[in-house]
Protein backbone atom coordinates (compact mmCIF):
# COMPACT_ATOMS: atom_id res chain seq x y z
CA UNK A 1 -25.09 12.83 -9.32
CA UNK A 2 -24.17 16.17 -11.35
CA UNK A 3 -26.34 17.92 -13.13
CA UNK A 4 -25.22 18.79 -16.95
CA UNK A 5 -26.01 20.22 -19.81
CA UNK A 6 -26.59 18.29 -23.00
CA UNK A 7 -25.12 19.71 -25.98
CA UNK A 8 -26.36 17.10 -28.38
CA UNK A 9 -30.29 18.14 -27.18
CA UNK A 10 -30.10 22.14 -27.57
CA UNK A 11 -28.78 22.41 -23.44
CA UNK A 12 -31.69 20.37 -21.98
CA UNK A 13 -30.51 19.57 -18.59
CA UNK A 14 -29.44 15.83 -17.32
CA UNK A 15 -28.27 13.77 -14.22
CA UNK A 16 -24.94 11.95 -14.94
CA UNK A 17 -24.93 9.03 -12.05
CA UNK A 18 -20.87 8.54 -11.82
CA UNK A 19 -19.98 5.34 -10.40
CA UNK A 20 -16.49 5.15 -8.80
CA UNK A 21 -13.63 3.24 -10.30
CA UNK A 22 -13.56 -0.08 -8.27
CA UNK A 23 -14.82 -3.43 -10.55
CA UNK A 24 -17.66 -4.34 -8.20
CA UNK A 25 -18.89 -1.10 -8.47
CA UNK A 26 -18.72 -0.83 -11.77
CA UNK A 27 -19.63 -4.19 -12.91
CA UNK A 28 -23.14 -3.52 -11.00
CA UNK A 29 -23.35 0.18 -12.44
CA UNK A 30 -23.10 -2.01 -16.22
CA UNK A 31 -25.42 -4.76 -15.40
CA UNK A 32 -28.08 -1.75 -14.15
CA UNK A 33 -27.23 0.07 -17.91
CA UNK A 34 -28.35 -3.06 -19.47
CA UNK A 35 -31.39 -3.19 -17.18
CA UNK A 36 -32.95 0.47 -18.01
CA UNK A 37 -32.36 0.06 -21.95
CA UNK A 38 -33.99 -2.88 -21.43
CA UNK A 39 -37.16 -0.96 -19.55
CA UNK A 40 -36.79 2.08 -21.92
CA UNK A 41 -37.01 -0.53 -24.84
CA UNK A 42 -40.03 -1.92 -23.18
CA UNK A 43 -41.52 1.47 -23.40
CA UNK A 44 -40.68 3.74 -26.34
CA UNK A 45 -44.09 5.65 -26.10
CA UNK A 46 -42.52 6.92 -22.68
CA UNK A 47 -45.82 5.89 -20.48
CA UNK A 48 -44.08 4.09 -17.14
CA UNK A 49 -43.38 5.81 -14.37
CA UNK A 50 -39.06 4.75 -14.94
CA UNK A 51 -36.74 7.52 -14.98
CA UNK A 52 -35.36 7.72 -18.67
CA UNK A 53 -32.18 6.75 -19.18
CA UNK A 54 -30.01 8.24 -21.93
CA UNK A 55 -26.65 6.38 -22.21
CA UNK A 56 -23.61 5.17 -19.90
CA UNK A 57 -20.17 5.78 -21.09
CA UNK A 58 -16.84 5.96 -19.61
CA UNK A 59 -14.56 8.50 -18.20
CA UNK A 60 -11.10 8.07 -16.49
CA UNK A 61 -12.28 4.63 -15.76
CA UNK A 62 -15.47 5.46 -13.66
CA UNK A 63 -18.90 4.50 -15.02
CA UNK A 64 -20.93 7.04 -16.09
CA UNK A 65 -25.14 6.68 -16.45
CA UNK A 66 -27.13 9.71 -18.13
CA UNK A 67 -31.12 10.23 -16.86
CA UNK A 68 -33.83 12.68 -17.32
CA UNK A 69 -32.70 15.36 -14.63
CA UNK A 70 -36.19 15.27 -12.16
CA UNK A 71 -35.44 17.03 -8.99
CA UNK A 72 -32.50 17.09 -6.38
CA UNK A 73 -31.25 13.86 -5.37
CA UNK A 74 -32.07 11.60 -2.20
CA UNK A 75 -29.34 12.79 -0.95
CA UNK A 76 -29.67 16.61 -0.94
CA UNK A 77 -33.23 16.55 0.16
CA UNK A 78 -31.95 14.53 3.26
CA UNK A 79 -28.95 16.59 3.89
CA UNK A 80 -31.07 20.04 3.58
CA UNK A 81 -33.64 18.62 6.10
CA UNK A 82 -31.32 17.51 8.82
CA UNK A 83 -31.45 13.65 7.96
CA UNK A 84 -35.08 13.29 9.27
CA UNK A 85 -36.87 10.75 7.65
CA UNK A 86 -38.58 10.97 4.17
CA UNK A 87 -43.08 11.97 5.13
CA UNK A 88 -44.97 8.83 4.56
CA UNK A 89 -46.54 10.31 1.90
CA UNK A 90 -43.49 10.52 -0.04
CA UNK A 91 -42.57 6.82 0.02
């Protein structure tokens, strides 16, 4: 995940998901762009607990998904706290 700055939305921040260039992994990355329009149309007054999706596009090949930015990812928060496991309360 990076986190970006959209330009068409005055700077507001977003996660870009980029899926790597191999056609399993980016035939899944597709079908789950499909998926969250499909939950984001399911919602347009924006009450669900989903993460918003944006759009997917392409670049150099690899797959690329644009969400509301929330937080650091999964993997940072492991990383920064030694791999231990996520508090129950959290999951």
């Amino acid at each position: 995940m990076y986190l970006c700055k959209d330009l068409h939305t005055e700077g507001k921040l977003r996660a870009v998901k980029v899926v790597r260039r191999v056609d399993r992994y980016s035939e899944a990355a597709r079908i789950e762009a499909r998926l969250l329009r499909e939950v984001n149309d399911a919602d347009p007054r924006q009450r669900s607990l989903s993460v918003r999706f944006y759009e997917s596009f392409t670049h150099r090949g690899h797959v690329c998904l644009v969400f509301d930015a929330l937080g650091p990812s999964l993997y940072h928060y492991l990383k920064k706290n030694q791999y231990s496991p996520l508090p129950l309360y959290c999951v």
